[in-house]
Protein backbone atom coordinates (compact mmCIF):
# COMPACT_ATOMS: atom_id res chain seq x y z
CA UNK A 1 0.00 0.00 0.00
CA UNK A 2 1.18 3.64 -0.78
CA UNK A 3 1.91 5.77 2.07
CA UNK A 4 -0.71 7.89 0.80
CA UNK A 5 -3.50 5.37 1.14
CA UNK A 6 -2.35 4.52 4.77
CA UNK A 7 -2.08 8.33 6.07
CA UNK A 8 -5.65 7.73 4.71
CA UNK A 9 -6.82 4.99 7.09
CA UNK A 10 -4.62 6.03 9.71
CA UNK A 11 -7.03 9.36 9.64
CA UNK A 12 -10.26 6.99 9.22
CA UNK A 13 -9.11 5.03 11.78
CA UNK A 14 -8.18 7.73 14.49
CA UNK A 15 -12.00 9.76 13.04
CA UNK A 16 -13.34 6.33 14.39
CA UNK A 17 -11.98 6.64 17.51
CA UNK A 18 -13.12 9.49 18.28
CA UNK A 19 -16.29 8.13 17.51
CA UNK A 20 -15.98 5.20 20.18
CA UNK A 21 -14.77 7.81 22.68
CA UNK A 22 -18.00 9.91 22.41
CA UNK A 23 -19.58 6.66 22.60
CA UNK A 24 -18.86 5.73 25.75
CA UNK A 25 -18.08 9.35 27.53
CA UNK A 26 -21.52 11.05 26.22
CA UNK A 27 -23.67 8.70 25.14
CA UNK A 28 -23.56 6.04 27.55
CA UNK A 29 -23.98 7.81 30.71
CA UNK A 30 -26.96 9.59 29.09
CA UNK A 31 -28.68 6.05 28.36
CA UNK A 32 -28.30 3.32 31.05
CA UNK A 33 -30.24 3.02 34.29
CA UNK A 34 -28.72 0.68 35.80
CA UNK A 35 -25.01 -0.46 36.04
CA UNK A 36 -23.22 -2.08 32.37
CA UNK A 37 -22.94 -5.55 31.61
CA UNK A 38 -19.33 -5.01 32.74
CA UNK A 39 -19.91 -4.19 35.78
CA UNK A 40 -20.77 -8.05 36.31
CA UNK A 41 -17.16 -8.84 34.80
CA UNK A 42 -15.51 -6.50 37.22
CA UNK A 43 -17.32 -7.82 39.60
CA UNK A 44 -16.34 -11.69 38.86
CA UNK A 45 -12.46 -10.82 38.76
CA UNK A 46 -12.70 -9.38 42.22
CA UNK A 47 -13.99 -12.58 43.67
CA UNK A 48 -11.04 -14.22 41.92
CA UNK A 49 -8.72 -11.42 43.72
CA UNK A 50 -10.47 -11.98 47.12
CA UNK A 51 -10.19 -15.79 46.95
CA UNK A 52 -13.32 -16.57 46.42
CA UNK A 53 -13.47 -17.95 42.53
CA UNK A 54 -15.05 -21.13 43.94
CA UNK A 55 -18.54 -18.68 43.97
CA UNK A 56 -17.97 -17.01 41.24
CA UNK A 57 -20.99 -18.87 39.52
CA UNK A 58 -23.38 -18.55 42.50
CA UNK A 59 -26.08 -16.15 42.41
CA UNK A 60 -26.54 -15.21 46.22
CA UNK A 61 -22.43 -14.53 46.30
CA UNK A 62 -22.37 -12.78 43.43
CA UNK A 63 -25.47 -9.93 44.72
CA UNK A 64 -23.13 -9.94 48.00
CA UNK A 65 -20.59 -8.72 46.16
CA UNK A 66 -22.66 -6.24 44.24
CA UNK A 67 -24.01 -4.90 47.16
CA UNK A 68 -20.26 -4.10 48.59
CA UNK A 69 -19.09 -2.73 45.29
CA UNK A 70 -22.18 -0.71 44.33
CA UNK A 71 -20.66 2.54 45.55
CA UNK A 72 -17.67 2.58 42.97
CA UNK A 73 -19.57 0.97 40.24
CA UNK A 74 -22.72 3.28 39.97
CA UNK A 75 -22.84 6.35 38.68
CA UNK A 76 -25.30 9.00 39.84
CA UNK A 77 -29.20 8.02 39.56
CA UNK A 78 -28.31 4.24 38.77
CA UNK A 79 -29.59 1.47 40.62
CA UNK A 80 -27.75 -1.81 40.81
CA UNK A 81 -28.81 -5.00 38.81
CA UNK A 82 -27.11 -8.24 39.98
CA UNK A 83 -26.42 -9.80 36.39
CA UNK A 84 -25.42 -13.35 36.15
CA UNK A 85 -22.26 -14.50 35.59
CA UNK A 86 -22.02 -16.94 32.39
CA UNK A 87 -19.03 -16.91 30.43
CA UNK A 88 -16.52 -20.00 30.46
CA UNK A 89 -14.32 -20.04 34.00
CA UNK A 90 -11.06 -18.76 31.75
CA UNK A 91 -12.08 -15.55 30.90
CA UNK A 92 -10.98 -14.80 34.12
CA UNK A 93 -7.87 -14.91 33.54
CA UNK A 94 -8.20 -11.92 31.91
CA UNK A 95 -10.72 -10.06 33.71
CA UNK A 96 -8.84 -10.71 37.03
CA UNK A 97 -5.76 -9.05 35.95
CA UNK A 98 -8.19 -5.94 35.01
CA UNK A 99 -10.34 -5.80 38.01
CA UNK A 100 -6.96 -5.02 40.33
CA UNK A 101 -7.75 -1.52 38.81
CA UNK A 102 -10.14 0.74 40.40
CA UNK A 103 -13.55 0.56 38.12
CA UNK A 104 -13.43 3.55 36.55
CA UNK A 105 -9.51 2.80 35.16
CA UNK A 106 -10.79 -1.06 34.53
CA UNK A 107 -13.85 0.24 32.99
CA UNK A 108 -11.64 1.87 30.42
CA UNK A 109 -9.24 -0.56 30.21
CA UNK A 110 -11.80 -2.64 28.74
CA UNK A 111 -13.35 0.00 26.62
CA UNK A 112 -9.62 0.38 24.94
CA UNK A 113 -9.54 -3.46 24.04
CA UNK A 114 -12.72 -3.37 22.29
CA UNK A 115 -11.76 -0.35 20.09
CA UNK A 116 -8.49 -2.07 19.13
CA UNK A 117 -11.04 -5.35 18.85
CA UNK A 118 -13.01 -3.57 16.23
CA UNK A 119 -10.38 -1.52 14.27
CA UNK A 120 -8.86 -4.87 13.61
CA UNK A 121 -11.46 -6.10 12.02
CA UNK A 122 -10.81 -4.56 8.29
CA UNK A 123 -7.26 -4.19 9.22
CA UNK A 124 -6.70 -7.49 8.86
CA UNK A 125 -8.82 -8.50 6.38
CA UNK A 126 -7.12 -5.84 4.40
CA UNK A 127 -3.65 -7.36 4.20
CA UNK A 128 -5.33 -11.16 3.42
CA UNK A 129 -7.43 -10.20 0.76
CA UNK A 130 -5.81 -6.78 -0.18
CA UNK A 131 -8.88 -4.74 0.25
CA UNK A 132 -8.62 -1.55 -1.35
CA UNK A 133 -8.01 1.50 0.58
CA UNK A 134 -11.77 3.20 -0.11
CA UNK A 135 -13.35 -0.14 1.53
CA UNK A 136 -10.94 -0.13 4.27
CA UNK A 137 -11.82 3.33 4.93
CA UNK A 138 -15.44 3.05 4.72
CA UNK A 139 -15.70 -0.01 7.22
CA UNK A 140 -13.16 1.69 9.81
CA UNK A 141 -16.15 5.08 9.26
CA UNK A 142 -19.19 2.91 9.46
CA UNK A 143 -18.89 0.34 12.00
CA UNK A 144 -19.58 2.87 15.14
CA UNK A 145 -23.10 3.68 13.99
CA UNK A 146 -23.34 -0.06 13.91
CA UNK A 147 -26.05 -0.34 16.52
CA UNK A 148 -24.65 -3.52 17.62
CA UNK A 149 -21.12 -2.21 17.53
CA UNK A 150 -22.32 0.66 19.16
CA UNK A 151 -24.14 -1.42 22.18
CA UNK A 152 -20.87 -3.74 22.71
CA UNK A 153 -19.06 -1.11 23.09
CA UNK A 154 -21.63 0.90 25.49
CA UNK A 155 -22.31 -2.54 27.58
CA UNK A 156 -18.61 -3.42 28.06
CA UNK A 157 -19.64 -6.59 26.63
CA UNK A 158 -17.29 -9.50 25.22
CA UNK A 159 -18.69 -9.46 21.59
CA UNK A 160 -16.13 -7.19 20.07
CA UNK A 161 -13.45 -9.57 21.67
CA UNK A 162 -15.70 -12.49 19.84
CA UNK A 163 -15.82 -10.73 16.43
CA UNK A 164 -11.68 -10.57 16.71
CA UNK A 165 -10.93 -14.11 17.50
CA UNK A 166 -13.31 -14.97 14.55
CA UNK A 167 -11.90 -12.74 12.47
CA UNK A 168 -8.18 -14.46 13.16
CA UNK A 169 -9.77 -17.66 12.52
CA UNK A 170 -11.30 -16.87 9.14
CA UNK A 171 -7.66 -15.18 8.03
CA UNK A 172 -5.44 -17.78 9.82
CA UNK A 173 -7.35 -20.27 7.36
CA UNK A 174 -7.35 -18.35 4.42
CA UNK A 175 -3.12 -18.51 4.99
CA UNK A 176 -3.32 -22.00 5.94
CA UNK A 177 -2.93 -21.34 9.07
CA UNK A 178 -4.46 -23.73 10.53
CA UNK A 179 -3.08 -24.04 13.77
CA UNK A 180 -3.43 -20.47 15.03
CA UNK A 181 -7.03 -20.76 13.70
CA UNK A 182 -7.79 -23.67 15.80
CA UNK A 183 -6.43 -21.60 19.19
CA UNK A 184 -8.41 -18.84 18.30
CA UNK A 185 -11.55 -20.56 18.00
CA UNK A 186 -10.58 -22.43 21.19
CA UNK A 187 -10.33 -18.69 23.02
CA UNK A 188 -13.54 -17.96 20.98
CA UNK A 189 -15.56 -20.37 23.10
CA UNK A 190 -16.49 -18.42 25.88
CA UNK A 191 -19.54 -17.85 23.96
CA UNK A 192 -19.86 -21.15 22.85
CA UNK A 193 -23.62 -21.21 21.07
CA UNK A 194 -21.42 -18.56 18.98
CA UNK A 195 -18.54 -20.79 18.31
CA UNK A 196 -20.51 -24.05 17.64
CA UNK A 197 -20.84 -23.56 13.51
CA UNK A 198 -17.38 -23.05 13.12
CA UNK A 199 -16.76 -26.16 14.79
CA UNK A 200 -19.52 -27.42 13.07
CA UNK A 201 -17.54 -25.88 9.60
CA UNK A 202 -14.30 -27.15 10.66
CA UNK A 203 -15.20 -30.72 10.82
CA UNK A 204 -17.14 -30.85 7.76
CA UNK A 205 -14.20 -29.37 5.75
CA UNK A 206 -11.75 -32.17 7.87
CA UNK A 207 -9.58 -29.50 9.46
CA UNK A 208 -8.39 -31.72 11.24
CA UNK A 209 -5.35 -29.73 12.41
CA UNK A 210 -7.01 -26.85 13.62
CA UNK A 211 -9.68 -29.23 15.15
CA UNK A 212 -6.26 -30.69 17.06
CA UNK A 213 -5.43 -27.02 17.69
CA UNK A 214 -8.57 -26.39 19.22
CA UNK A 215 -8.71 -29.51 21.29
CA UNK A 216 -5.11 -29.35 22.68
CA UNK A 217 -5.90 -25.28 23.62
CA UNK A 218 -9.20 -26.03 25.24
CA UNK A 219 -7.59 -28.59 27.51
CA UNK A 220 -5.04 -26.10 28.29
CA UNK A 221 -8.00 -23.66 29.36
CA UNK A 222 -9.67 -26.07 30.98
CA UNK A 223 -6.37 -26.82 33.31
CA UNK A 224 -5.65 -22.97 33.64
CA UNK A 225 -9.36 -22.55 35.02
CA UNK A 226 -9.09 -24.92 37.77
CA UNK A 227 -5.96 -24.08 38.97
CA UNK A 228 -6.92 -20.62 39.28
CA UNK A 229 -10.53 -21.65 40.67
CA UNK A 230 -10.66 -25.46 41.36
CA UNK A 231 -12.68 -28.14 40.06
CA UNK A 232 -16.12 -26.68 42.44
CA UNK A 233 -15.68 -23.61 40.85
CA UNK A 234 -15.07 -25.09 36.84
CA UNK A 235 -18.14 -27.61 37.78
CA UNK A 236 -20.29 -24.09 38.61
CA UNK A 237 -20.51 -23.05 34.99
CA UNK A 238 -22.67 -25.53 33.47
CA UNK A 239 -24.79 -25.66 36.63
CA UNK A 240 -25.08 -21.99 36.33
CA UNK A 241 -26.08 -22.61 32.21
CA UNK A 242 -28.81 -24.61 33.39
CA UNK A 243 -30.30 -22.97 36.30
CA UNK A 244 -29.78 -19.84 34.08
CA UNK A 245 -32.90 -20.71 32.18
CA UNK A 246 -35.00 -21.38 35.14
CA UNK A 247 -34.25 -17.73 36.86
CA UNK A 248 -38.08 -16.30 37.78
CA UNK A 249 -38.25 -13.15 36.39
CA UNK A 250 -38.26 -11.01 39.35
CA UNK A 251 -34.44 -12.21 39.59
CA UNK A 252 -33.04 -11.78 35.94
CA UNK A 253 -35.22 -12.26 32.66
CA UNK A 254 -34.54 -12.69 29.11
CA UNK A 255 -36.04 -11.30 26.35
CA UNK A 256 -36.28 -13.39 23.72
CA UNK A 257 -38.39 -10.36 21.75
CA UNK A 258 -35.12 -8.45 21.22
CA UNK A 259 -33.00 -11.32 19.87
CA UNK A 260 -31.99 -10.84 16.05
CA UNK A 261 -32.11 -14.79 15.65
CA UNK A 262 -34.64 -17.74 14.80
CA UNK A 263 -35.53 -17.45 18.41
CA UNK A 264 -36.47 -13.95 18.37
CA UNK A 265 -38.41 -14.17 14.46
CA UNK A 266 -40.37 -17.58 16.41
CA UNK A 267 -41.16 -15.46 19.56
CA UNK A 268 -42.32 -12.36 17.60
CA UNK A 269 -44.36 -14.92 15.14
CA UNK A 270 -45.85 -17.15 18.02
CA UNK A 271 -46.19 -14.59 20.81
CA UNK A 272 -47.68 -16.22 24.19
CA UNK A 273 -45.97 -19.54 23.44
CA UNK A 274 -44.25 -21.55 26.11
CA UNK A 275 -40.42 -21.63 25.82
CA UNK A 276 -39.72 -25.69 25.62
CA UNK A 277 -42.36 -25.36 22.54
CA UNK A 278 -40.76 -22.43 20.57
CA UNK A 279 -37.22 -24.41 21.37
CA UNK A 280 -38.63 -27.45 20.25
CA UNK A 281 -39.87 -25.70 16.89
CA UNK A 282 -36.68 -23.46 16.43
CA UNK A 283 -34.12 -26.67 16.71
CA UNK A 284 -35.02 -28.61 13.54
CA UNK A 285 -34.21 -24.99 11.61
CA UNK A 286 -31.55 -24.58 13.03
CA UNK A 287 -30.52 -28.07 12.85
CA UNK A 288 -31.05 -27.45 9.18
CA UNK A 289 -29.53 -24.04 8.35
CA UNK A 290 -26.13 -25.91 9.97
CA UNK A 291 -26.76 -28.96 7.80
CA UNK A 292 -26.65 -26.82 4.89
CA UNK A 293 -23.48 -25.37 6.25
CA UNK A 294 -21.35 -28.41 6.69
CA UNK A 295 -22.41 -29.47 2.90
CA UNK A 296 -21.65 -26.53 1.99
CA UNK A 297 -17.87 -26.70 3.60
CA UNK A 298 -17.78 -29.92 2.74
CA UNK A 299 -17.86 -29.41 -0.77
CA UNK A 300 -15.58 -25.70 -0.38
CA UNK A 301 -13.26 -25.30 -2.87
CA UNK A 302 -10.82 -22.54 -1.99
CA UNK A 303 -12.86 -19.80 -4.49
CA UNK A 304 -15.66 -19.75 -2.54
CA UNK A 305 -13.92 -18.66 1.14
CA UNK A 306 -14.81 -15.14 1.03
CA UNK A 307 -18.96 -16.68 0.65
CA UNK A 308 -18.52 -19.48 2.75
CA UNK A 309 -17.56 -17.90 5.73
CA UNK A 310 -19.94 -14.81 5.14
CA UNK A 311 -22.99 -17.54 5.07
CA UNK A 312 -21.56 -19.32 8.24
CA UNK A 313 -20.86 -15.99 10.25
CA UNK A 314 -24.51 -14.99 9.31
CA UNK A 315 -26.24 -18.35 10.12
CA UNK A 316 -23.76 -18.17 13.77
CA UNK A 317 -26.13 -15.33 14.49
CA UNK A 318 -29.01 -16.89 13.42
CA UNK A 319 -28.83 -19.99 15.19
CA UNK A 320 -27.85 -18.83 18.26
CA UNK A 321 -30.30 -19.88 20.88
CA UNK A 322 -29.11 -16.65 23.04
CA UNK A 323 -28.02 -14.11 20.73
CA UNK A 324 -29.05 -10.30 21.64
CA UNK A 325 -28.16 -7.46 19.28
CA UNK A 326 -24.31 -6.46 20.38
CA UNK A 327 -23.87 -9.99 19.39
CA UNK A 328 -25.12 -9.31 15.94
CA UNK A 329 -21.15 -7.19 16.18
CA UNK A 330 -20.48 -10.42 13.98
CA UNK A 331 -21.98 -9.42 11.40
CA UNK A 332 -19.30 -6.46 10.62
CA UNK A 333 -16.78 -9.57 9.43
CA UNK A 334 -20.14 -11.23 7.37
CA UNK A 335 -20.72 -7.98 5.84
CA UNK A 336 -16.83 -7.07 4.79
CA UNK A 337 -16.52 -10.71 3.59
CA UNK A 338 -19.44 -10.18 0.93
CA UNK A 339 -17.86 -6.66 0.14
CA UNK A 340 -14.62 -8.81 -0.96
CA UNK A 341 -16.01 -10.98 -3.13
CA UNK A 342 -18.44 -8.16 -4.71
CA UNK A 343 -15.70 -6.62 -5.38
CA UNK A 344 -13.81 -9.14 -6.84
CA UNK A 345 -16.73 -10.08 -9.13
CA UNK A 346 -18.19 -7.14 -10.04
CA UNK A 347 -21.88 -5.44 -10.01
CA UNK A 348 -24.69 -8.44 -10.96
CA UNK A 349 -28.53 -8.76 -10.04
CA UNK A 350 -28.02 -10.98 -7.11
CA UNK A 351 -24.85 -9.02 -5.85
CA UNK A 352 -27.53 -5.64 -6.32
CA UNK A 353 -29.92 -7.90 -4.03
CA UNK A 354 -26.79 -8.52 -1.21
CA UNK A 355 -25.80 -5.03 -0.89
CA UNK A 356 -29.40 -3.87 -0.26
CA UNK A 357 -29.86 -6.49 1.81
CA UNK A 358 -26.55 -5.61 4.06
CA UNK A 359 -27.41 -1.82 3.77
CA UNK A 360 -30.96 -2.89 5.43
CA UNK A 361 -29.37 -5.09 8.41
CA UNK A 362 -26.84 -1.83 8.84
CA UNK A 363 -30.11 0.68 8.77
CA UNK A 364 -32.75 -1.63 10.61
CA UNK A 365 -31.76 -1.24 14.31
CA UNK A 366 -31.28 2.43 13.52
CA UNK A 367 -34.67 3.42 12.58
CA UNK A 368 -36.71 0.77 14.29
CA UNK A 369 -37.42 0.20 18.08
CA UNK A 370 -36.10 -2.90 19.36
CA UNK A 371 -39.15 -5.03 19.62
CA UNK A 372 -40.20 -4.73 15.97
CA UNK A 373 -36.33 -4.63 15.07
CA UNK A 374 -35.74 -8.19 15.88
CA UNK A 375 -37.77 -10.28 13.85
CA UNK A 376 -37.09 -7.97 10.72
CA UNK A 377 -33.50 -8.29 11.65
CA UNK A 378 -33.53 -12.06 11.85
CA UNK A 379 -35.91 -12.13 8.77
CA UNK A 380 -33.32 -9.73 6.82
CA UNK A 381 -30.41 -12.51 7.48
CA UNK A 382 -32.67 -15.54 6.58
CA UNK A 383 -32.78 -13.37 3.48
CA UNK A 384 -29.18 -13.04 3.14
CA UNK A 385 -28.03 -16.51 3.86
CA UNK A 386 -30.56 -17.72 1.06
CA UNK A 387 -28.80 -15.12 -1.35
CA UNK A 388 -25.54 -15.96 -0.50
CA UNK A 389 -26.69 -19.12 -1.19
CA UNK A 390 -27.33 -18.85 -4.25
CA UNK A 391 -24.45 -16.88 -4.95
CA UNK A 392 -21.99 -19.97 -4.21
CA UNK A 393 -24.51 -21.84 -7.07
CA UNK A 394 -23.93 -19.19 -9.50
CA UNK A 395 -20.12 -18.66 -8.87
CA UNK A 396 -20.01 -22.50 -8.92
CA UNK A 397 -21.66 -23.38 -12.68
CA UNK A 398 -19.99 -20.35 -14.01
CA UNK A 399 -16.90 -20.13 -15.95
CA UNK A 400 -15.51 -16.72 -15.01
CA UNK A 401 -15.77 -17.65 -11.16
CA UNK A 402 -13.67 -20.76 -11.80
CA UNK A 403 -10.82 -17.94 -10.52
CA UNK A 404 -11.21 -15.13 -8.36
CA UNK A 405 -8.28 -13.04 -9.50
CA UNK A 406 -8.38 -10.03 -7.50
CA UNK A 407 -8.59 -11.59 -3.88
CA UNK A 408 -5.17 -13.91 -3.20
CA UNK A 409 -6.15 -17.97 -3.75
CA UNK A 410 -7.01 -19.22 -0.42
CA UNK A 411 -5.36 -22.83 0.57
CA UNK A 412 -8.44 -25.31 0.56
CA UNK A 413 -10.31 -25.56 2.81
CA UNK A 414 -11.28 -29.44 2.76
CA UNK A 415 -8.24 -31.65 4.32
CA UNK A 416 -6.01 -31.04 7.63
């Protein structure tokens, strides 16, 4: 790249910034009631300081702790909201090194990963599939008025983190990396009804080595977690899963009616339904929509990366049994994906259909209040899996696809 075009994202890049930072110093004060999702992070890492990781999963000893920290982590006019702690046991090792900070320095601490999370994103995607400098700039501009860019980020949640692991996985195995793409995924876990396509892509394409990648790292994690909070503590995860979903709603609820997924679209379409019956429609879809996936990898040939990963990213979100809409942060790597191969293939009618598609899912949860956002949202990426489904058929019966000469050939993707 010129030095010219990178004094041009290096100015995109630091415009973005500033966007984050009004982000979280103007808007976010202004729009929460109650303390961040963070806040329950903090909170777990300071059990871990205090010796007391083996509760880290338990309800009661988590609202004690709330109730001692509620002075430092509130802001004026907030009340505190004991949130659940369910993320896998070795994400604190990172979130006990950051809670030795005092909450506000943590707090930002955090906020800092996440913007170096998300400017990563096209960064590295630029030097795999040498994007050109105008979509480079435009994703660095765009993806803070992402609303569920712009909710990770004013949460504290983990998504950001998510959407950078993936985003190492999908380049490490477009180098043939497959090693470093099976750690990732492995770190990638901690939101593991995120991570479960990929695993599900992996196998069908016989990755065999990142699959061994995966399986030696998670074992690693797994040994790293109990030494730092024993085997009662490990054990309290799962249980906490479980009881998770039987919370009354006085204590924590869900709300299925904001989730961008099949679960939402079912809930919005069904409304007054009991839960085991919506699960027990939503699971043979989304039994299906992975089906299609692992065919679909299984067959891969290296021309179709840019698509295939787009179509599993977007059917990650769909899938997801809990999926709410900073989640949907996934979608950035999805859209940027498509953007490569459009413009490696040029303008046609179905391409035409894929960018107004994307430029709907971007302006959706913009315009739209959450409740009737949702099930548009989720129908919007039903929409865009089935044209980037028939995209791959197109590219696949026709001649001038056969090479993809402006993105570099990917190894393939079938075999370790």
């Amino acid at each position: 790249m010129s030095r010219r075009a990178n004094t041009w994202v290096l100015l995109s890049a630091a415009i973005a910034i500033g966007c984050y930072a009004l982000i979280f110093c103007e808007l976010r004060p202004r729009v929460f009631w109650a303390n961040p999702d963070f806040a329950g992070f903090y909170r777990a890492g300071r059990m871990v300081l205090a010796g007391d990781g083996r509760q880290v999963y338990d309800l009661a000893s988590q609202r004690a702790y709330d109730h001692k920290l509620q002075a430092s982590l509130l802001r004026p006019g907030q009340r505190m909201v004991t949130l659940p702690f369910l993320f896998a046991p070795y994400t604190l090792l990172l979130f006990a090194p950051i809670a030795r900070l005092p909450y506000g320095a943590a707090e930002a601490t955090w906020f800092a990963l996440n913007v170096c999370a998300i400017l990563a994103v096209p960064l590295l995607l630029r030097e795999r599939f040498r994007l050109r400098t105008g979509i480079v700039i435009a994703a660095l501009l765009l993806s803070p008025f992402f609303v569920p860019v712009t909710l990770a980020m004013m949460h504290g949640q983990t998504s950001l983190l998510l959407l950078f692991l993936l985003t190492v996985v999908v380049v490490s195995l477009g180098r043939g990396n497959d090693t470093v793409a099976g750690i990732a995924l492995a770190f990638a876990t901690f939101k593991p009804q995120l991570a479960l396509a990929v695993l599900v892509a992996l196998l069908a394409a016989r990755k065999f080595k990142a699959l061994s990648a995966f399986g030696t790292t998670s074992v690693a994690l797994l040994a790293s977690s109990i030494a730092q909070l024993g085997w009662r503590g490990v054990l309290g995860f799962p249980r906490a899963i479980v009881e998770f979903e039987h919370l009354p709603s006085n204590v924590f609820q869900e709300h299925p009616e904001f989730m961008p997924n099949l679960r939402g679209l079912a809930t919005a379409a069904l409304p007054g339904w009991p839960k085991a019956e919506l699960a027990w429609l939503i699971a043979p879809v989304s039994a299906l929509l992975l089906g299609i996936v692992a065919v679909l990898f299984a067959r891969s040939s290296r021309h179709d990366y840019p698509l295939l990963f787009s179509i599993l990213l977007t059917v990650t979100v769909l899938t997801s049994y809990h999926c709410y809409l900073h989640d949907a942060s996934l979608l950035v790597l999805a859209g940027l994906l498509t953007v490569v191969h459009i413009d490696a293939q040029g303008w046609s009618t179905n391409r035409a259909a894929l960018g107004t598609t994307m430029a709907a899912i971007f302006l959706l949860p913009i315009f739209l209040p959450f409740a009737a956002m949702a099930p548009l949202m989720a129908s919007s990426l039903l929409l865009f899996t089935m044209l980037l489904s028939l995209e791959l058929i197109q590219c696949a019966e026709s001649p001038r696809a056969a090479g993809i000469t402006s993105v570099p050939s990917s190894p393939a993707l079938r075999g370790s």
